[in-house]
Protein backbone atom coordinates (compact mmCIF):
# COMPACT_ATOMS: atom_id res chain seq x y z
CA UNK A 1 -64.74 33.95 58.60
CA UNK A 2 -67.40 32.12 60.28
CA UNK A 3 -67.23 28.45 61.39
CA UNK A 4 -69.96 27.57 59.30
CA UNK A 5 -68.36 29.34 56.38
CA UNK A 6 -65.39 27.11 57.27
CA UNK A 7 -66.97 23.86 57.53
CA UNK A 8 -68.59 24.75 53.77
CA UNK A 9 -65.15 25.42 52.59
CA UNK A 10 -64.13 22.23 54.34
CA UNK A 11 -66.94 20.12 52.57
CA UNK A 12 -65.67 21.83 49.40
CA UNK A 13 -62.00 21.24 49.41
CA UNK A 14 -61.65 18.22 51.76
CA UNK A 15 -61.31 15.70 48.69
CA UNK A 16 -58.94 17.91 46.76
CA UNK A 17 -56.70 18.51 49.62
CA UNK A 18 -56.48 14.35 50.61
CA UNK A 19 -55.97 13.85 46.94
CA UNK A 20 -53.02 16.38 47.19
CA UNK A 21 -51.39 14.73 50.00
CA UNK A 22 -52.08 11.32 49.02
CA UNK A 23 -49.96 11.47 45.64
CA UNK A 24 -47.31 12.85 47.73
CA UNK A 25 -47.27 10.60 50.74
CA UNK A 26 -48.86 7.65 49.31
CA UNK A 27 -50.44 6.20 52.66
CA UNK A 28 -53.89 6.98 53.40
CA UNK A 29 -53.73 7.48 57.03
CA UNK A 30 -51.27 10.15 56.57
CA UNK A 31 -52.65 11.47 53.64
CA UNK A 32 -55.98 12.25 55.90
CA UNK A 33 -53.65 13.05 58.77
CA UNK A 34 -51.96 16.07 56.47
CA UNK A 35 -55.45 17.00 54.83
CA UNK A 36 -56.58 17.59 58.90
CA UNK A 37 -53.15 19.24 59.64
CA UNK A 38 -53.53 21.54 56.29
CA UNK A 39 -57.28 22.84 57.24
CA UNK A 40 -55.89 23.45 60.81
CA UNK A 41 -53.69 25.70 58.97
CA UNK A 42 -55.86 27.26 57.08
CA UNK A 43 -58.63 28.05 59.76
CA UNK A 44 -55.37 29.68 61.14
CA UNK A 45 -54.73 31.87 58.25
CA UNK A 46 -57.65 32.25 56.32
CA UNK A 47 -57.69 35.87 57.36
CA UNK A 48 -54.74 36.37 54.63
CA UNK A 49 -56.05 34.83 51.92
CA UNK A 50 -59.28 36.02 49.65
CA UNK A 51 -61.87 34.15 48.42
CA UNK A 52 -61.03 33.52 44.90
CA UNK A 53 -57.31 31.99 45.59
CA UNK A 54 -58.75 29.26 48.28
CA UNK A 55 -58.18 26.63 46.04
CA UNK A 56 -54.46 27.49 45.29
CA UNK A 57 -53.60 28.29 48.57
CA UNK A 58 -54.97 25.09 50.12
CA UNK A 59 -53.14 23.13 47.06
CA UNK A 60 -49.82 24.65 48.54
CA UNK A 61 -50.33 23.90 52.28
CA UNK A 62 -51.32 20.47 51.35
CA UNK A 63 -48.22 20.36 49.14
CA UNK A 64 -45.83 22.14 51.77
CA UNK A 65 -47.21 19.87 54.91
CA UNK A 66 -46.66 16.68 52.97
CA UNK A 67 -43.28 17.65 51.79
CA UNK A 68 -42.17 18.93 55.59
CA UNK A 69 -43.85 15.39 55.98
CA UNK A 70 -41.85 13.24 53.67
CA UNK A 71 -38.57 15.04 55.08
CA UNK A 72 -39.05 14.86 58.30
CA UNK A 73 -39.66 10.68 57.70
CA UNK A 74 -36.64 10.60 56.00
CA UNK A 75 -34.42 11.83 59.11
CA UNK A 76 -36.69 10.03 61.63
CA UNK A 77 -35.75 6.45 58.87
CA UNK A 78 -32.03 7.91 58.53
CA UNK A 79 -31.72 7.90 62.13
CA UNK A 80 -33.62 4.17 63.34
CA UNK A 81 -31.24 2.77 60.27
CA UNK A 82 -28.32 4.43 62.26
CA UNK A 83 -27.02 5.80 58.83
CA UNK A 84 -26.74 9.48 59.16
CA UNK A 85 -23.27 9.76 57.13
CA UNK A 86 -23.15 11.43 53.79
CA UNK A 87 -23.02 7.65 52.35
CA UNK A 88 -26.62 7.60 53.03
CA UNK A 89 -27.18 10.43 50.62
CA UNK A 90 -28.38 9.09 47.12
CA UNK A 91 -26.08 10.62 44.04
CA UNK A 92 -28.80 13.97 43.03
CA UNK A 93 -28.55 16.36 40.10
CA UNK A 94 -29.68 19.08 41.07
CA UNK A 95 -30.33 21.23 44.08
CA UNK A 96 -33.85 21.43 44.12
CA UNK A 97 -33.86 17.42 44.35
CA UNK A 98 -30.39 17.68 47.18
CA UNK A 99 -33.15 19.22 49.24
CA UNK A 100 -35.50 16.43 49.46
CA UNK A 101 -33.15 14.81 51.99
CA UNK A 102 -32.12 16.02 55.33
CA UNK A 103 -28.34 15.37 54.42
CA UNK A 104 -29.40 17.60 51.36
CA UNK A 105 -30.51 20.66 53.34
CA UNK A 106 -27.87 20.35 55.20
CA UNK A 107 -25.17 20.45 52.92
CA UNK A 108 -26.90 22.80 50.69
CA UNK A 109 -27.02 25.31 53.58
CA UNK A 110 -23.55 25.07 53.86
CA UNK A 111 -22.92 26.15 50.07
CA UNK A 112 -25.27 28.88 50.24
CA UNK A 113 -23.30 30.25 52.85
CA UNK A 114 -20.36 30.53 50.97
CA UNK A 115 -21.99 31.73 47.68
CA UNK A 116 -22.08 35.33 48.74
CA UNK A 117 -24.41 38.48 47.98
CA UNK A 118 -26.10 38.49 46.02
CA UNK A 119 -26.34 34.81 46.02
CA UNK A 120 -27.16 33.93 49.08
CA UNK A 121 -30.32 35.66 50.31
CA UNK A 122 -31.97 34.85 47.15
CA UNK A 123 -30.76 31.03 47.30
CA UNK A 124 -31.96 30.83 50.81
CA UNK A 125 -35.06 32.10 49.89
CA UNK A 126 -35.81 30.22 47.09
CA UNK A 127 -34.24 26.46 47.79
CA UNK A 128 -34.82 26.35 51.25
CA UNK A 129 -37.82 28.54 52.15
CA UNK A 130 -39.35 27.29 48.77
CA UNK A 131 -40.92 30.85 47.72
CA UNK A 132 -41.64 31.68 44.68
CA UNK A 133 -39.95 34.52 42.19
CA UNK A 134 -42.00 36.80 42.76
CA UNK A 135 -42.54 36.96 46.54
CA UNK A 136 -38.38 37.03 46.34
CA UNK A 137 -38.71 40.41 43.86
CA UNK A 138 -41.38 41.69 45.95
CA UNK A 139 -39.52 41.03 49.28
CA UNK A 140 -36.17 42.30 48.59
CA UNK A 141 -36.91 44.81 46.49
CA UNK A 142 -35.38 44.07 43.37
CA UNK A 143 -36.96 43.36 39.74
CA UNK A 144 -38.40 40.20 39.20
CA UNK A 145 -35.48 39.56 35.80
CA UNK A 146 -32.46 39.92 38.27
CA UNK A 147 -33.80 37.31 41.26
CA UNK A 148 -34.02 35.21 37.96
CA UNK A 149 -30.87 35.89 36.95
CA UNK A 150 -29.79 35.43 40.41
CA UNK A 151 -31.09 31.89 40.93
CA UNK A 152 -29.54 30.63 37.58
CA UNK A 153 -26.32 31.60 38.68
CA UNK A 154 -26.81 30.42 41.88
CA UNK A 155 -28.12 27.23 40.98
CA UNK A 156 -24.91 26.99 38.56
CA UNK A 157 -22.52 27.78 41.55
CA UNK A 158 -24.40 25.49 44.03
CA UNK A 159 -24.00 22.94 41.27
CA UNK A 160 -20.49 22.92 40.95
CA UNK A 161 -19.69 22.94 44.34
CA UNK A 162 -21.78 19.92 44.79
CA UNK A 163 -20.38 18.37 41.83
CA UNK A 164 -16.79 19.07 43.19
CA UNK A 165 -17.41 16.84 46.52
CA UNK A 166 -19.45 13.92 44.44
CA UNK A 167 -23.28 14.73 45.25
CA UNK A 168 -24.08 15.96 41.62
CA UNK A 169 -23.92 14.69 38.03
């Protein structure tokens, strides 16, 4: 792609992608500082997306740099507040919402760990690297009803662990 077709697709998106980042981060400066960071991205990667899914894919960047955003104050709050014991971790239900928090990740590592195949490689996949059912079917192979299957049970598992040492409800 051109530079000039970038800077159109820049003009284009530009309010769409701040928008994005702003209802996640809620401060304009870094709302514009994660639309920048997200079009660096994509000027990176446009090669691997086509035309017709631009507005998608830039919706998830946005999305993905201002959650790596969010997490990444957390810790850097966690740590100024000299609180990084488990106290510090709010009570969560589930473990999509454990993984908001650095503490979270952490401890939800852990229990993947110990889950087991085929357990594991689709939990890690799908709670920590965030993708999606089908890019874990396509990926590993298998059909698209048993990675389903395999996250319910694994979400079930990673429940009652977490449950068992008081982070769930």
């Amino acid at each position: 792609m051109k530079n000039s077709d970038f800077s159109a697709l820049v003009t284009q998106y530009q309010s769409f992608v701040y928008t994005i980042c702003f209802q996640l981060v809620r401060n304009r400066e870094d709302a514009l500082d994660l639309a920048q960071e997200t079009f660096v991205s994509a000027f990176r990667h446009i090669d691997g997306c086509s035309p017709e899914n631009y507005r998608p894919w830039l919706a998830r960047i946005a999305a993905n740099k201002s959650k790596d955003y969010l997490r990444s104050a957390y810790q850097r709050r966690v740590i100024a507040d000299g609180g990084d014991s488990m106290e510090s971790l709010p009570a969560r239900g589930s473990p999509e919402e454990l993984c908001d928090t650095a503490d979270g990740v952490r401890r939800i590592r852990e229990e993947i760990d110990r889950l087991g195949e085929p357990y594991t490689i689709v939990s890690r996949m799908y709670f920590l690297e965030e993708k999606k059912l089908d890019e874990i079917s396509a990926q590993l192979s298998r059909p698209k009803k048993t990675v389903q299957t395999q996250i319910y049970r694994a979400r079930q598992m990673l429940r009652e662990a977490l449950k068992e040492d008081g982070y769930g409800t």
